[in-house]
Protein backbone atom coordinates (compact mmCIF):
# COMPACT_ATOMS: atom_id res chain seq x y z
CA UNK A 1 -83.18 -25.32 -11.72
CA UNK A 2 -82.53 -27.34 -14.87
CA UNK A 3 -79.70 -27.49 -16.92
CA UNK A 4 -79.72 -27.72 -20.52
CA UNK A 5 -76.16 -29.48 -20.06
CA UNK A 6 -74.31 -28.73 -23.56
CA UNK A 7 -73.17 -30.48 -25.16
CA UNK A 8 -74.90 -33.42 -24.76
CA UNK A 9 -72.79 -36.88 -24.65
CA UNK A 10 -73.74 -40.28 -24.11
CA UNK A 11 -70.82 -40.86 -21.54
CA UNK A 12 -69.83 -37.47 -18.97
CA UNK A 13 -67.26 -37.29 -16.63
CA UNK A 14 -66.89 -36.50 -13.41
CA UNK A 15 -64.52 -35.89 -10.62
CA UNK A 16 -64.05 -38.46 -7.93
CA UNK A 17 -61.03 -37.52 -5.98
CA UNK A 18 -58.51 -34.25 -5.04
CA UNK A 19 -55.30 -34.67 -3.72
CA UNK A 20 -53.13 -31.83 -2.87
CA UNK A 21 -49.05 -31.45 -2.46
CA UNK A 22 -47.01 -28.08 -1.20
CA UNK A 23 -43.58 -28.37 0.09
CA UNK A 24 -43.14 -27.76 3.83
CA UNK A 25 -40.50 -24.94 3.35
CA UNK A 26 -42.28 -21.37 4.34
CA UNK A 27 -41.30 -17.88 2.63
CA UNK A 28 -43.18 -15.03 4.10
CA UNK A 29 -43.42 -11.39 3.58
CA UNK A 30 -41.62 -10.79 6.24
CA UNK A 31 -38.74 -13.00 4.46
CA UNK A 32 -39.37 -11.26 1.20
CA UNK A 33 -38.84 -7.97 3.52
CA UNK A 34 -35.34 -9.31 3.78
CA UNK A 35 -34.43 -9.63 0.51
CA UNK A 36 -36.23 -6.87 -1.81
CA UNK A 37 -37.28 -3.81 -1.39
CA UNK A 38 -41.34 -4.72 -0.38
CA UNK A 39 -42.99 -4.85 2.93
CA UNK A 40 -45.74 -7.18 3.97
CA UNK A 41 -48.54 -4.46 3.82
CA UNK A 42 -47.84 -3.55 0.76
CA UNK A 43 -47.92 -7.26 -0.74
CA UNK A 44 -51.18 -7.83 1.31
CA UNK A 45 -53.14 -4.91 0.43
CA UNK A 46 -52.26 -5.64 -3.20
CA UNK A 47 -52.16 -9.22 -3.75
CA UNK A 48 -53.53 -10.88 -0.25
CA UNK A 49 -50.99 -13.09 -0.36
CA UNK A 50 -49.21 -13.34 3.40
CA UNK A 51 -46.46 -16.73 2.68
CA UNK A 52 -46.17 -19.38 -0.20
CA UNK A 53 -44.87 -22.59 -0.26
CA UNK A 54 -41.11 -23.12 -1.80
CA UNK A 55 -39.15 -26.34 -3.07
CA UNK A 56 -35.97 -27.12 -1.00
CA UNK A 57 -32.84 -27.43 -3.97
CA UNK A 58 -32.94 -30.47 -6.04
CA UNK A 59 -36.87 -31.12 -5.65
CA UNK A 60 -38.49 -31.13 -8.91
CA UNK A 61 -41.82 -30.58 -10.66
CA UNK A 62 -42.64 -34.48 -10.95
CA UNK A 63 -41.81 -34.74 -7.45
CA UNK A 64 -44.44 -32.64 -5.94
CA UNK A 65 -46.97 -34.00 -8.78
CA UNK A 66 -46.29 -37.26 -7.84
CA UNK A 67 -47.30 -36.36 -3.93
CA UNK A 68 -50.20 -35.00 -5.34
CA UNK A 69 -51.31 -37.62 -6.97
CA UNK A 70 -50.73 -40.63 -4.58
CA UNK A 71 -53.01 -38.64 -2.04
CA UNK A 72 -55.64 -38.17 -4.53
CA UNK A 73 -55.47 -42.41 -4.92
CA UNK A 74 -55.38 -43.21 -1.58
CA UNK A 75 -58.53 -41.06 -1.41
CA UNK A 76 -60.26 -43.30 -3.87
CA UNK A 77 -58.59 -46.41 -3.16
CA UNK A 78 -57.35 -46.82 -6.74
CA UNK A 79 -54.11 -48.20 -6.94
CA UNK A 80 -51.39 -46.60 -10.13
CA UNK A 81 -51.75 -49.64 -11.60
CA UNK A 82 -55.15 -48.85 -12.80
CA UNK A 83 -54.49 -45.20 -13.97
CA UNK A 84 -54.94 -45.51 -18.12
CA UNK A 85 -53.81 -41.88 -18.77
CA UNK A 86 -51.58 -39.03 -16.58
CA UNK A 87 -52.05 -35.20 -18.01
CA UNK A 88 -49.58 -32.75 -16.52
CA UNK A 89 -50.22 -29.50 -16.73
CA UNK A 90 -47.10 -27.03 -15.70
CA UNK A 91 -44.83 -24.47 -17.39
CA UNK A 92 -42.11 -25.64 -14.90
CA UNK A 93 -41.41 -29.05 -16.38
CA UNK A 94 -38.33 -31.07 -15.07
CA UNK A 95 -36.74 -30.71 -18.14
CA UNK A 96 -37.21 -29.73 -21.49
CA UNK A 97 -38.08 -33.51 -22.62
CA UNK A 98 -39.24 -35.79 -21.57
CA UNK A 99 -42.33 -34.92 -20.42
CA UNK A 100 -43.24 -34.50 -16.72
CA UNK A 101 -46.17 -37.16 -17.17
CA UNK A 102 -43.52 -39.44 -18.17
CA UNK A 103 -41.49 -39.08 -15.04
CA UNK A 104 -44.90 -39.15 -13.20
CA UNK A 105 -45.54 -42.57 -14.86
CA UNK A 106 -42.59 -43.83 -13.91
CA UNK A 107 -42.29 -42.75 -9.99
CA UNK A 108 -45.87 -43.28 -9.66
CA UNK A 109 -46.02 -46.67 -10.98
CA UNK A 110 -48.26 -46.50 -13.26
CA UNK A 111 -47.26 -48.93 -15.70
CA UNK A 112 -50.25 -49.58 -17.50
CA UNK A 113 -50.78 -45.59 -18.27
CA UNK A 114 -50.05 -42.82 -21.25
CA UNK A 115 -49.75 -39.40 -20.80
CA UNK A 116 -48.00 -36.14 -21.63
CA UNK A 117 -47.84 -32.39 -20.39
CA UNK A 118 -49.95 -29.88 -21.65
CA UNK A 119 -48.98 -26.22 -21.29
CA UNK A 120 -51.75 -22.79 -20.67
CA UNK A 121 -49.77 -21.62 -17.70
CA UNK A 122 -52.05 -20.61 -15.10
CA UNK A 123 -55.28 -22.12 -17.02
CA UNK A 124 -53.21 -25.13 -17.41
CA UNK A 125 -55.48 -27.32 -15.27
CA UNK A 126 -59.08 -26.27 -16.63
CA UNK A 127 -57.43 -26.76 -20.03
CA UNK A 128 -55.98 -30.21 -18.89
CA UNK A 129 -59.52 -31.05 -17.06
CA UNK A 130 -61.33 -30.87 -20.03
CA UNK A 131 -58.84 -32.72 -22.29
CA UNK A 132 -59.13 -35.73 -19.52
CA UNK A 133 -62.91 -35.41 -20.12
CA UNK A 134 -63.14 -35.38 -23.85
CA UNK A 135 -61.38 -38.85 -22.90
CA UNK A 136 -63.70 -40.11 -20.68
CA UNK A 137 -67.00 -39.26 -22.87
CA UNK A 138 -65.13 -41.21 -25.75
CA UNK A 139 -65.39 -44.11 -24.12
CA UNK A 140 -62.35 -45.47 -24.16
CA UNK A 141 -60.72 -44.51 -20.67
CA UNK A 142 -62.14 -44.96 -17.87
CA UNK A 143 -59.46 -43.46 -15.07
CA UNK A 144 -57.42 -40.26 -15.96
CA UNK A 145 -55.29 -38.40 -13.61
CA UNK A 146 -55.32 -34.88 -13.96
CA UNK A 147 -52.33 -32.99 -12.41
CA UNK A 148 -51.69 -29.24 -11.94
CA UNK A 149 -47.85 -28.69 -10.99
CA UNK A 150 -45.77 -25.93 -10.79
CA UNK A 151 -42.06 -25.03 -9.15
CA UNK A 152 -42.05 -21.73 -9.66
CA UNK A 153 -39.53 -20.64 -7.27
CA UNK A 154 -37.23 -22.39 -10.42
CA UNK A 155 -38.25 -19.63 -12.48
CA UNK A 156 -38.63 -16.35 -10.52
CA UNK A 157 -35.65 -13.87 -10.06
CA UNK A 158 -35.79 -12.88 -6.07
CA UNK A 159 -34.26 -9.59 -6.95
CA UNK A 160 -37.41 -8.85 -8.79
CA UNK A 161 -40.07 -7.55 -6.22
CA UNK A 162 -42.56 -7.58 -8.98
CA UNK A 163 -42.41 -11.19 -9.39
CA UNK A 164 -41.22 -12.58 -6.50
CA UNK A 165 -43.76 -11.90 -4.15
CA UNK A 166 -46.36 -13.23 -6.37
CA UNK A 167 -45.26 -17.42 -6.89
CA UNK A 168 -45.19 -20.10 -5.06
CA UNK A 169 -44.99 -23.71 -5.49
CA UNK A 170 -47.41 -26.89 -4.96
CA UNK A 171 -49.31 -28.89 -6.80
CA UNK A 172 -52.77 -30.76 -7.21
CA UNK A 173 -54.17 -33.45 -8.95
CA UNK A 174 -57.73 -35.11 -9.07
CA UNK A 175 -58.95 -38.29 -10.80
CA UNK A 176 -61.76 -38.40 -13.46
CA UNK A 177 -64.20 -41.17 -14.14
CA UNK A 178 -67.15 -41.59 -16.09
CA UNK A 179 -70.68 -40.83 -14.30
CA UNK A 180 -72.86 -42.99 -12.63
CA UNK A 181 -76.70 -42.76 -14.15
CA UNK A 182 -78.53 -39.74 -12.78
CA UNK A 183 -75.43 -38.02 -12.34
CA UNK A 184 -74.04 -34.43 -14.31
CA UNK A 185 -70.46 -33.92 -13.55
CA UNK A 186 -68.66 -31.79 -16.19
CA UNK A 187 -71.38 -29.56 -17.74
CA UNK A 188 -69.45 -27.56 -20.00
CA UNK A 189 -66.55 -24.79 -20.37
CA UNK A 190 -65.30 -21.60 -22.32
CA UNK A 191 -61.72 -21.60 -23.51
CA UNK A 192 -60.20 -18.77 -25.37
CA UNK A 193 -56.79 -17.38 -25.83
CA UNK A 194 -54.77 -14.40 -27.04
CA UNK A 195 -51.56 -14.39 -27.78
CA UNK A 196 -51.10 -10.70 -28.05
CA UNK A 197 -51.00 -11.07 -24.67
CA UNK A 198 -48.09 -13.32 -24.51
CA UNK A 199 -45.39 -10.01 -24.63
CA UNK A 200 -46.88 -8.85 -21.29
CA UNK A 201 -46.22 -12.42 -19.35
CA UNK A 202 -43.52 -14.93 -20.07
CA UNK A 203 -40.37 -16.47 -20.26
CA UNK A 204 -37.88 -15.21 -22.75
CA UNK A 205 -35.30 -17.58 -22.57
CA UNK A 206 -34.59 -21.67 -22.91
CA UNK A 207 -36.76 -22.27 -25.88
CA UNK A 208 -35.52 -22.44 -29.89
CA UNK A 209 -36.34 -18.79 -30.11
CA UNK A 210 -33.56 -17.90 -27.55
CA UNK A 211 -31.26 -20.66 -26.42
CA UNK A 212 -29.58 -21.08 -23.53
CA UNK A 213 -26.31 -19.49 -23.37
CA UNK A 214 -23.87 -17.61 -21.32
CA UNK A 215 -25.38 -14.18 -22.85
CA UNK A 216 -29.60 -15.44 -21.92
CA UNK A 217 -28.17 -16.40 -18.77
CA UNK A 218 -26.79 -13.16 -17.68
CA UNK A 219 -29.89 -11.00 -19.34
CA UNK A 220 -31.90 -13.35 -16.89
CA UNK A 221 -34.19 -13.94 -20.07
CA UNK A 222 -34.49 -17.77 -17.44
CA UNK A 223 -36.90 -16.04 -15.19
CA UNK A 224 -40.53 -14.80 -15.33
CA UNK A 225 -41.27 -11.32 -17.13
CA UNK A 226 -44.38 -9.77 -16.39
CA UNK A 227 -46.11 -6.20 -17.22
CA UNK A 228 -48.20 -6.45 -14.04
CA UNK A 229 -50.62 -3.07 -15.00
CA UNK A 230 -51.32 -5.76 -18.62
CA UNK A 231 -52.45 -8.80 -16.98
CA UNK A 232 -54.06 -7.10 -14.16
CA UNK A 233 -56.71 -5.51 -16.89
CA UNK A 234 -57.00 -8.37 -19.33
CA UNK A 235 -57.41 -10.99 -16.06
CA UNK A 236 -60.00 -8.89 -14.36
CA UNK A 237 -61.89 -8.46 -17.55
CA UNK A 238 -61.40 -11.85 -19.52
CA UNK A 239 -62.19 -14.01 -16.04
CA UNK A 240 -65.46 -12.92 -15.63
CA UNK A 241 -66.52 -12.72 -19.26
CA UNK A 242 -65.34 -16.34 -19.27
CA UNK A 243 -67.42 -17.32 -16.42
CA UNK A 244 -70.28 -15.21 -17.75
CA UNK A 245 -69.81 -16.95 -20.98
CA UNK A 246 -70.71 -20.71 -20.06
CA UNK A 247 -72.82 -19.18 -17.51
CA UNK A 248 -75.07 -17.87 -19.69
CA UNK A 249 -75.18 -20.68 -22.30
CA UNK A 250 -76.03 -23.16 -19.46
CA UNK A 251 -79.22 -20.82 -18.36
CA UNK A 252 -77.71 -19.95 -14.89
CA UNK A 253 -76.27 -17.22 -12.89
CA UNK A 254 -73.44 -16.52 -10.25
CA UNK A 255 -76.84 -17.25 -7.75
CA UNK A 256 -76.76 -20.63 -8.98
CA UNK A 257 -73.58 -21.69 -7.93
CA UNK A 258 -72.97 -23.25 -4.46
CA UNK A 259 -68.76 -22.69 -4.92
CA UNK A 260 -66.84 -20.66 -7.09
CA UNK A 261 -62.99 -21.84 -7.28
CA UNK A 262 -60.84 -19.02 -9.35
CA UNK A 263 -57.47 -19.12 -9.99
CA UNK A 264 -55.58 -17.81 -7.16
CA UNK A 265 -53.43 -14.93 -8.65
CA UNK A 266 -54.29 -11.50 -6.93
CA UNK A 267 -57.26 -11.40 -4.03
CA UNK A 268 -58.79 -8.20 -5.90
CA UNK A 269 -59.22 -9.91 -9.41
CA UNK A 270 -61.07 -12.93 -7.22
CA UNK A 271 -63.41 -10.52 -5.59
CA UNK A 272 -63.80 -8.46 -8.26
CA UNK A 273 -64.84 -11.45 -10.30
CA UNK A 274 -67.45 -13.04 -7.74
CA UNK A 275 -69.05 -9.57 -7.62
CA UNK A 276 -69.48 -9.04 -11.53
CA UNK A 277 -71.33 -12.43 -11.07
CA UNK A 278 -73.63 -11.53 -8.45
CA UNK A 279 -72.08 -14.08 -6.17
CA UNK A 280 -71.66 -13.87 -2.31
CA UNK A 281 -68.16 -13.73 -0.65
CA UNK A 282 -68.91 -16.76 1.18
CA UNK A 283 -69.51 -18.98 -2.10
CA UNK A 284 -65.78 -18.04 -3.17
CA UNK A 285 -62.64 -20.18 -2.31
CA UNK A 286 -59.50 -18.09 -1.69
CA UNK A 287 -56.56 -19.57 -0.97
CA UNK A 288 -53.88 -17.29 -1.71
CA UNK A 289 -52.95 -15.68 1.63
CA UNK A 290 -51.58 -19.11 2.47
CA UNK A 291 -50.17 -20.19 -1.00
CA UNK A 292 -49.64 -17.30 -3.39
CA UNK A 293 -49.50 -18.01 -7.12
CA UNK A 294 -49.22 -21.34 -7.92
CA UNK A 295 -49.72 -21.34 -11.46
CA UNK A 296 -51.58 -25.14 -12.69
CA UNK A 297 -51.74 -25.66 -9.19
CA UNK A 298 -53.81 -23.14 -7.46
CA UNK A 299 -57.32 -24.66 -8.80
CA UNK A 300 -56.74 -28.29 -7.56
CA UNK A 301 -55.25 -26.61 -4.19
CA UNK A 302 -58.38 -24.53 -3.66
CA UNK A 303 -60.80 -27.80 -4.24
CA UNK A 304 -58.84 -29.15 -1.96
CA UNK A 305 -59.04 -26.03 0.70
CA UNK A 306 -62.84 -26.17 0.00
CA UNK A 307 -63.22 -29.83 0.41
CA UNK A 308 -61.19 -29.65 4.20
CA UNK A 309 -63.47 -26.11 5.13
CA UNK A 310 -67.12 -28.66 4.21
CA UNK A 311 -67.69 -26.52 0.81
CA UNK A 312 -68.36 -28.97 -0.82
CA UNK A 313 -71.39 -31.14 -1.16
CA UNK A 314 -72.86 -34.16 -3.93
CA UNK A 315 -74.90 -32.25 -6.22
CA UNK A 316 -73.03 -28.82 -5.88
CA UNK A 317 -72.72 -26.57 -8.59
CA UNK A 318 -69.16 -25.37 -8.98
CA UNK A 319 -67.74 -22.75 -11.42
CA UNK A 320 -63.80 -22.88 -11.97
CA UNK A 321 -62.41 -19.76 -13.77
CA UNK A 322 -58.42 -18.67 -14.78
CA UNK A 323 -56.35 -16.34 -17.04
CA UNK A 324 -52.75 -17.12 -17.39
CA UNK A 325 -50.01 -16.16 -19.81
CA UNK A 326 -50.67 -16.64 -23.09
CA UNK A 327 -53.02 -15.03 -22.83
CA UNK A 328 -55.02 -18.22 -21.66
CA UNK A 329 -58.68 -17.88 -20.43
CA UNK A 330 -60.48 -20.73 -19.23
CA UNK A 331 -63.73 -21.34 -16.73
CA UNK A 332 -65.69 -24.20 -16.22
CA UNK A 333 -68.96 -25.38 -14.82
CA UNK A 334 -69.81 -28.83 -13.13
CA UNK A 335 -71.58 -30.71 -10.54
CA UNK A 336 -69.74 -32.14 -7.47
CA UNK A 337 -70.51 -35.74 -7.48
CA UNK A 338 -68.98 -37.16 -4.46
């Protein structure tokens, strides 16, 4: 097939190295069982989601980032040192400011690097991807860590068995570099958002709209509020129009595609996605049984799941598609080059 590759730049990027983090700390359903009123059927058959991943206390969002990202080094043999710019994407953040990246810089080592957080929730790391990109085809970086990390567990209410079966916590990171001639790497992508959406998914509390005080506190306006039956419909309509989208403009189909990694949020919206694009089951990375929800994370997690399963190959098309809170929509297509 040929690609008409829009748009076209002098200098694409590409991806030359994954590198995954989760902490070793288990919570199952049958843990959940113990502390809410759910049962482990009922979270499978709805979510497929079977344990996730939680911090220990005092283990923060830079912490598991940095993991991340030292693995996806090693992998390349690039040392911090010659990292020129860190992106973070998370909507857990250590603190308020400064920014993750910043702490990342810092326990990394990366002294020669700039960098900052960048915030789309669960399309957090498309967004961040293509941001790193725009870099690389400007010419003027040449090594950009990308980083999808999220402690969730920090922001979930486990008296809520809406919420708390859903998140867990992990993170992933990969490092981008411009293309070698003859090679494609990032094609293109379709970003969109909606913030009418953002009522049905969010976090009331801790920003300049509502402060932190003893009142937020005990209205637990510090936790995640979702409208589940909301972001169900938008996610399972908005992913694969998104997909669809740059798709389409690229003169392909879901045929195409050797690997389709979705965000990992709810089995059903996966599977329901892959079919509206004519793609088999086999061709689709899922995850979530083992990880749940990880928010910026679950995309870098599940290229690193398909990398260790052989799913990916050099020359591989690959379609990555999300909706997060926001609303945030996000997918984008590329060619595996290594």
């Amino acid at each position: 097939m040929s690609l008409s590759l829009k748009p076209q730049v002098s200098v694409r990027a590409k991806i030359t190295s994954v590198g995954s983090y989760v902490p070793p700390k288990l919570l199952t359903n049958q843990d959940l069982e113990k502390m809410v009123a759910t049962n482990d059927q009922w979270i499978t058959e709805r979510t497929g989601i079977r344990e996730r991943h939680i911090v220990e206390p005092g283990v923060a969002t830079s912490d598991l980032a940095v993991e991340a990202a030292k693995a996806c080094l090693a992998k390349r043999g690039v040392s911090a040192d010659e990292v020129e710019v860190i992106i973070v994407a998370t909507v857990t953040p250590d603190m308020m400011f400064p920014a993750t990246a910043c702490l990342v810089q810092d326990k990394l080592g990366a002294h020669h690097a700039w960098g900052f957080d960048l915030s789309a929730a669960c399309s957090g790391f498309p967004y961040a991807l293509q941001v790193g990109a725009k870099l690389i085809e400007s010419g003027v970086h040449k090594k950009i860590l990308v980083i999808g990390a999220d402690v969730m567990s920090s922001v979930i209410d486990y008296t809520d068995r809406t919420t708390c079966v859903i998140f867990g916590d992990g993170a992933g990171a990969v490092l981008l570099e411009p293309c070698e001639p003859g090679e494609v790497g990032l094609v293109d992508y379709f970003h969109e958002i909606d913030g009418s959406g953002g009522v049905s998914l969010n976090m009331p509390g801790g920003g300049s709209l509502h402060p932190a005080t003893a009142e937020t506190v005990a209205a637990k306006m510090h936790y995640v509020h979702q409208d589940g039956g909301a972001v169900y419909k938008f996610a399972v309509r908005k992913m694969s129009e998104a997909a669809e989208t740059v798709l389409t403009r690229n003169g392909i189909t879901g045929k195409d595609l050797k690997c389709f990694i979705p965000h990992q949020a709810n089995k059903r919206i996966i599977l329901s996605t892959a079919e509206r694009l004519g793609m088999d089951e086999e061709c689709v990375v899922i995850n979530i049984d083992r990880f749940g929800n990880t928010t910026a994370a679950t995309i870098p997690l599940a290229m690193q799941t398909a990398l260790d399963e052989g799913r990916l190959q050099k020359g591989d098309l690959v379609l990555l598609a999300s909706v997060g809170a926001g609303f945030t929509v996000g997918a984008t297509l590329l060619q595996w080059e290594f």
